[in-house]
Protein backbone atom coordinates (compact mmCIF):
# COMPACT_ATOMS: atom_id res chain seq x y z
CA UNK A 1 -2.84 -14.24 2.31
CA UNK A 2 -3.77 -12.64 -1.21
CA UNK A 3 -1.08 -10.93 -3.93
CA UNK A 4 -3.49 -8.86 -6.38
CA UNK A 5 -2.48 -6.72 -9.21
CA UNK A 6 -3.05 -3.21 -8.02
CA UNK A 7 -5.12 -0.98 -10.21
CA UNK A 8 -6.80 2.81 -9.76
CA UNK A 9 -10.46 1.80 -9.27
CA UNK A 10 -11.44 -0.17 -6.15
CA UNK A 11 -14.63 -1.95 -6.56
CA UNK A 12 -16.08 -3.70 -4.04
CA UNK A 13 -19.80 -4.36 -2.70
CA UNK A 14 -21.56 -2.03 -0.68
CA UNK A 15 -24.85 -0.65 -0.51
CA UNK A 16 -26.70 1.84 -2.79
CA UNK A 17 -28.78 4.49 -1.90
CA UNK A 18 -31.77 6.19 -3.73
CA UNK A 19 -31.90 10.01 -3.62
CA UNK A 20 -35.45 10.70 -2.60
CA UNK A 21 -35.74 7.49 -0.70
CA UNK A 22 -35.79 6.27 2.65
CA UNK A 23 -32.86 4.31 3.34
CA UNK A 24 -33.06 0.81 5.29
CA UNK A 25 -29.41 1.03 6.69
CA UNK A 26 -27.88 -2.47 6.88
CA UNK A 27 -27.04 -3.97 10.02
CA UNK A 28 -23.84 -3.05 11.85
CA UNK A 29 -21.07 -5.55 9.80
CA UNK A 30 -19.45 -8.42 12.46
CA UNK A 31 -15.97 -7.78 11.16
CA UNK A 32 -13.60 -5.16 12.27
CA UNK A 33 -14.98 -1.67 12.62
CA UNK A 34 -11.77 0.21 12.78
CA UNK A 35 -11.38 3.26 10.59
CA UNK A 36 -15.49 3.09 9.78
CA UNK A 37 -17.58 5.61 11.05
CA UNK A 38 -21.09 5.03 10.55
CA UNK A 39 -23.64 7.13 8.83
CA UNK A 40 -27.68 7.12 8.98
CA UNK A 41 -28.91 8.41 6.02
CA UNK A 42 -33.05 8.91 6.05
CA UNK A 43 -34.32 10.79 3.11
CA UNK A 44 -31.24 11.64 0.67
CA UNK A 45 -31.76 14.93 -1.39
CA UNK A 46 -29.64 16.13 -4.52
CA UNK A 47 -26.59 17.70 -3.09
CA UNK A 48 -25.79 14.56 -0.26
CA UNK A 49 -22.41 13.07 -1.27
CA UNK A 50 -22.62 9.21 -0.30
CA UNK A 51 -18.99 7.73 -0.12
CA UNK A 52 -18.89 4.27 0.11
CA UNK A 53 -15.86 3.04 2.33
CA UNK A 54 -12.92 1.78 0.33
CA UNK A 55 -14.64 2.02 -2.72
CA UNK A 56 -14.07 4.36 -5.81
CA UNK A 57 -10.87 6.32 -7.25
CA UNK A 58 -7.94 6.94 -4.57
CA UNK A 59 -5.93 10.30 -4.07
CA UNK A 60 -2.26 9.83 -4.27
CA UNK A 61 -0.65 12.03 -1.53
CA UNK A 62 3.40 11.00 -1.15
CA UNK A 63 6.08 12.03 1.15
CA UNK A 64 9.93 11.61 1.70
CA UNK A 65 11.66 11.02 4.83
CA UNK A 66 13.85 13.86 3.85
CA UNK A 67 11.16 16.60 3.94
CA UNK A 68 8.37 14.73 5.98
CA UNK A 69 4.76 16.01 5.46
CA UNK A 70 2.30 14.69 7.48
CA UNK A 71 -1.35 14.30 6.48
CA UNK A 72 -4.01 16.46 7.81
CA UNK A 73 -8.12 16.49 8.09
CA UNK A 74 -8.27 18.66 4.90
CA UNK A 75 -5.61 16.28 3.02
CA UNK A 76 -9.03 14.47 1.04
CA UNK A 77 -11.88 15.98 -0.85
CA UNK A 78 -15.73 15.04 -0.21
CA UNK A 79 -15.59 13.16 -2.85
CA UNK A 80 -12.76 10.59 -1.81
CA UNK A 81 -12.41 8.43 0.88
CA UNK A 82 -9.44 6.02 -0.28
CA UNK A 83 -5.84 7.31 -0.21
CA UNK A 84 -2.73 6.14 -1.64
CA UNK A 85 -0.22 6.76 0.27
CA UNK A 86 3.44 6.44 -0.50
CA UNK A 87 6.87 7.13 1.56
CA UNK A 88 9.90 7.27 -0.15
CA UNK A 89 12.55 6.40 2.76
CA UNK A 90 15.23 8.34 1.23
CA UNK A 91 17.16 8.69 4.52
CA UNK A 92 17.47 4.96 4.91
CA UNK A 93 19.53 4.17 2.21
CA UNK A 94 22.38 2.69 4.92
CA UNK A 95 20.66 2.45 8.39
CA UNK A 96 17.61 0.78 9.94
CA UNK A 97 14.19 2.49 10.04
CA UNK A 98 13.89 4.40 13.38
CA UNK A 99 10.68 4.92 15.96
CA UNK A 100 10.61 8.26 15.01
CA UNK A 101 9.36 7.24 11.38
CA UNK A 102 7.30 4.44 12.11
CA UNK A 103 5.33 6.87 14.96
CA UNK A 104 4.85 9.34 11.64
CA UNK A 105 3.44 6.29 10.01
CA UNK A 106 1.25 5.68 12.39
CA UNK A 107 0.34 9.55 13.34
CA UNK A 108 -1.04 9.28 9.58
CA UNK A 109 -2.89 5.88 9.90
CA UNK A 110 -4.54 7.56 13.00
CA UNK A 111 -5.78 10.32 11.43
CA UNK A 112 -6.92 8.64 8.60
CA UNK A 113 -9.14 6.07 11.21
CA UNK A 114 -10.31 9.27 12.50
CA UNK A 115 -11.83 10.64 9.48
CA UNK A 116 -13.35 7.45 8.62
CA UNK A 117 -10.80 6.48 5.48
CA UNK A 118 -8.93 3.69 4.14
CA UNK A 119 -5.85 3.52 2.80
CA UNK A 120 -3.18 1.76 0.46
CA UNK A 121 0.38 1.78 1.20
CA UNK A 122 3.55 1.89 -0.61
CA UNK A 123 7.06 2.84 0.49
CA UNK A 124 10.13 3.14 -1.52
CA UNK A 125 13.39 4.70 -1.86
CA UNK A 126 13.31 6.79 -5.05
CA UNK A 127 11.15 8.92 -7.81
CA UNK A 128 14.79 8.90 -9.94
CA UNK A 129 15.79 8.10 -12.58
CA UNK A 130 15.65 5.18 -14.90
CA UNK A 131 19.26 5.56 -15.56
CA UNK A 132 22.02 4.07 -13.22
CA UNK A 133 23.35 4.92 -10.41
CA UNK A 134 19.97 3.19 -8.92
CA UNK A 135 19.26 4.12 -5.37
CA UNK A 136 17.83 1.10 -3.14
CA UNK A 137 19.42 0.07 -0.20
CA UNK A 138 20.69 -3.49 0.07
CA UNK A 139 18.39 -6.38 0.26
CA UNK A 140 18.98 -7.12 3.45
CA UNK A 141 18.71 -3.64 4.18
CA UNK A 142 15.19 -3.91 2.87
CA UNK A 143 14.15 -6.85 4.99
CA UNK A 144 15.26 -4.69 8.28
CA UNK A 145 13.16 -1.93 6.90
CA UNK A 146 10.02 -4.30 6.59
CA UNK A 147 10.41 -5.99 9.64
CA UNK A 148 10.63 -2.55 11.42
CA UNK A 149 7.20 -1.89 10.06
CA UNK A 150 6.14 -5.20 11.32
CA UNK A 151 7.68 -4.97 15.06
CA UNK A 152 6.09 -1.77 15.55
CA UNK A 153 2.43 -2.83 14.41
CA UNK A 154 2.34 -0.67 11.79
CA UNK A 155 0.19 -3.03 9.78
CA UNK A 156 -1.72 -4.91 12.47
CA UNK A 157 -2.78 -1.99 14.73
CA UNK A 158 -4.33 -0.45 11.11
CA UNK A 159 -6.06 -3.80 10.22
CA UNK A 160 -9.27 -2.20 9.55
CA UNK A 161 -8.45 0.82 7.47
CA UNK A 162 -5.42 -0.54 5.34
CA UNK A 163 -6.86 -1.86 1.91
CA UNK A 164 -3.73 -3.06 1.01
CA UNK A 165 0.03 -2.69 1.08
CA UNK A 166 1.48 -2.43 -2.54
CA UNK A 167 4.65 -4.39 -2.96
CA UNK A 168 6.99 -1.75 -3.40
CA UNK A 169 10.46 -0.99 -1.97
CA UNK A 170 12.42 -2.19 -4.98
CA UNK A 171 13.30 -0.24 -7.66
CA UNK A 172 12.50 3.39 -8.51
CA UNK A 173 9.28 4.28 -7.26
CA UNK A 174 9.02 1.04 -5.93
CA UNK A 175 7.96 -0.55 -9.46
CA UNK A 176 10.63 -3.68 -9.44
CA UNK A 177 12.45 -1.87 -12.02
CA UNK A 178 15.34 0.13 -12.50
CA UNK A 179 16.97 -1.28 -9.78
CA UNK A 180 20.24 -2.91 -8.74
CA UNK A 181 22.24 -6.10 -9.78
CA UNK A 182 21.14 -7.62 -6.34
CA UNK A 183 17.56 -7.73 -7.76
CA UNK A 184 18.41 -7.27 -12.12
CA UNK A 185 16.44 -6.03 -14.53
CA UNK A 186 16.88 -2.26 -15.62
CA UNK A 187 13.70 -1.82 -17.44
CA UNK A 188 9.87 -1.72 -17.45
CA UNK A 189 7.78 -4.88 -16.39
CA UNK A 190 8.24 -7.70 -19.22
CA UNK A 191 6.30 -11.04 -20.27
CA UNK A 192 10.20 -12.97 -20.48
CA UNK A 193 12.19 -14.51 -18.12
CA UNK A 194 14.74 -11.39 -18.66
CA UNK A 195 17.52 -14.10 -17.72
CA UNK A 196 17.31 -13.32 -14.18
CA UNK A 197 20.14 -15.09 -12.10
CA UNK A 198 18.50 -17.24 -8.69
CA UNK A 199 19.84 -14.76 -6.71
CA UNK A 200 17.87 -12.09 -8.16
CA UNK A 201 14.90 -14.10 -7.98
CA UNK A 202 15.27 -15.33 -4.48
CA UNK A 203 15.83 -11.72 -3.26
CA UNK A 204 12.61 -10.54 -4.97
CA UNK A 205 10.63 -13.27 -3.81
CA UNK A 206 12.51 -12.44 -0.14
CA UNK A 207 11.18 -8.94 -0.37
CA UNK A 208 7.55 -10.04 -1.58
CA UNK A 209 7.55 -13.11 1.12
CA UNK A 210 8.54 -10.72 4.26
CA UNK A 211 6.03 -7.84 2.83
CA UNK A 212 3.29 -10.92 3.14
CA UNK A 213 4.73 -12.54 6.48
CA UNK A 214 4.24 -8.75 7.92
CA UNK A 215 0.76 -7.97 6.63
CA UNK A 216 -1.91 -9.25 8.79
CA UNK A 217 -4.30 -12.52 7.17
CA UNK A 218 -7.09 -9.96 6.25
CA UNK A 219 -4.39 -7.52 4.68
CA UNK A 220 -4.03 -8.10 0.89
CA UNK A 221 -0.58 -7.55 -1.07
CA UNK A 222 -0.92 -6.01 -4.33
CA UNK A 223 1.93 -6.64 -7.38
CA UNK A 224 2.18 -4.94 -10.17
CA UNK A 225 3.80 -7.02 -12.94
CA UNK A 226 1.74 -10.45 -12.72
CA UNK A 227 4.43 -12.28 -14.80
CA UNK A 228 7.04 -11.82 -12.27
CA UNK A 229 4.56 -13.37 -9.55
CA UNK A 230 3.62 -16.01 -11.38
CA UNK A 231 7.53 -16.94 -12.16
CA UNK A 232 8.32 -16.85 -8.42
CA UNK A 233 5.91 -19.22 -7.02
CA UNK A 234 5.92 -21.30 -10.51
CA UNK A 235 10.17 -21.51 -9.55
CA UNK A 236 9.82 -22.49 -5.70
CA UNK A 237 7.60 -25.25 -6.40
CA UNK A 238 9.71 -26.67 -8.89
């Protein structure tokens, strides 16, 4: 399993084709083909769009459990074809995650196979505010919600179109900051310690151990403040 600090730009390799040339498609990849649909291209002219799968700037389309909207076939331009997708589970502040949520989930994963995209995750609990009262659930609230995800396959019946799942869930907009005493820190990302008790580490690392225990082995974890990753693992192995 791989944690990776999460940035806009994907790169990856892939294969480039020459307008005005004829194109020597490679042969079909052995790995998992969901959420790729494949494309002959013969002699490319000026106005063919190429999109390489998983590759280039995302669109960032969110939604709230609240006010649920669901993607749709026109939700990406020609010129995308990786989304960022983020739920804010606003309605789950005190119970479990239901069916009837993770089925939305994975209504939108569908679609998204279907239209031959891939896709990064995030879910949280907030967009508001950086000023206390926070609003996360409990941590062990959190770990339900995760493990949820995980029963219902979420994850590991999307293997092939999920680029990643972004380590959010604590903290408004899922950032690990301005959050509550069970996890500390009420400001941005720092390069200190920021005097942390062990119980705020160990429920971080919790959170960021069950989001990596869910994700299937191909399925990378992205985290946003690298400091705070290195201090968790450099901690445990102490």
């Amino acid at each position: 399993m791989e944690i990776f600090i999460f940035i806009g730009i994907l790169t990856g390799e892939g294969t480039a084709f020459l307008l005005g040339s004829t194109c020597d498609c490679p042969p079909s990849f052995t790995g998992s083909k969901q959420g790729f649909v494949e494309k002959t291209f013969s002699k490319l002219s000026s106005n063919v769009t190429v999109v390489n799968p998983g590759r280039g700037f995302y669109r960032h389309i969110e939604t709230r459990t609240s006010s649920f909207h669901p993607l749709s076939s026109w939700s990406m331009g020609p010129q995308n074809n990786v989304l960022y997708r983020q739920y804010y589970l606003d309605t789950f502040l005190t119970s479990d995650l239901d069916t009837t949520f993770t089925d939305k989930v994975k209504a939108d994963l569908k679609l998204i196979q279907g239209q031959g995209w891939t896709v990064i995750l995030r879910f949280a609990y907030s967009n508001c505010c950086v000023q206390p009262p926070y609003h996360d659930p409990s941590y062990s609230r959190m770990l339900s919600h995760i493990r949820k995800l995980d029963h219902d396959n979420v994850f590991r019946d999307y293997e092939g179109i999920i680029v990643a799942i972004q380590a959010g869930f604590v903290g408004v907009w899922g950032e690990w900051h301005f959050t509550t005493s069970e996890f500390g820190i009420t400001k941005y990302c720092s390069s200190v310690d920021l005097g942390l008790t062990d119980a705020q580490w160990a429920n971080r690392n919790g959170i960021l151990q069950a989001l990596l225990d869910a994700a299937p082995p191909s399925m990378s974890v992205m985290y946003s403040c690298l400091q705070h990753g290195i201090i968790f693992y450099t901690r445990t192995s102490r």
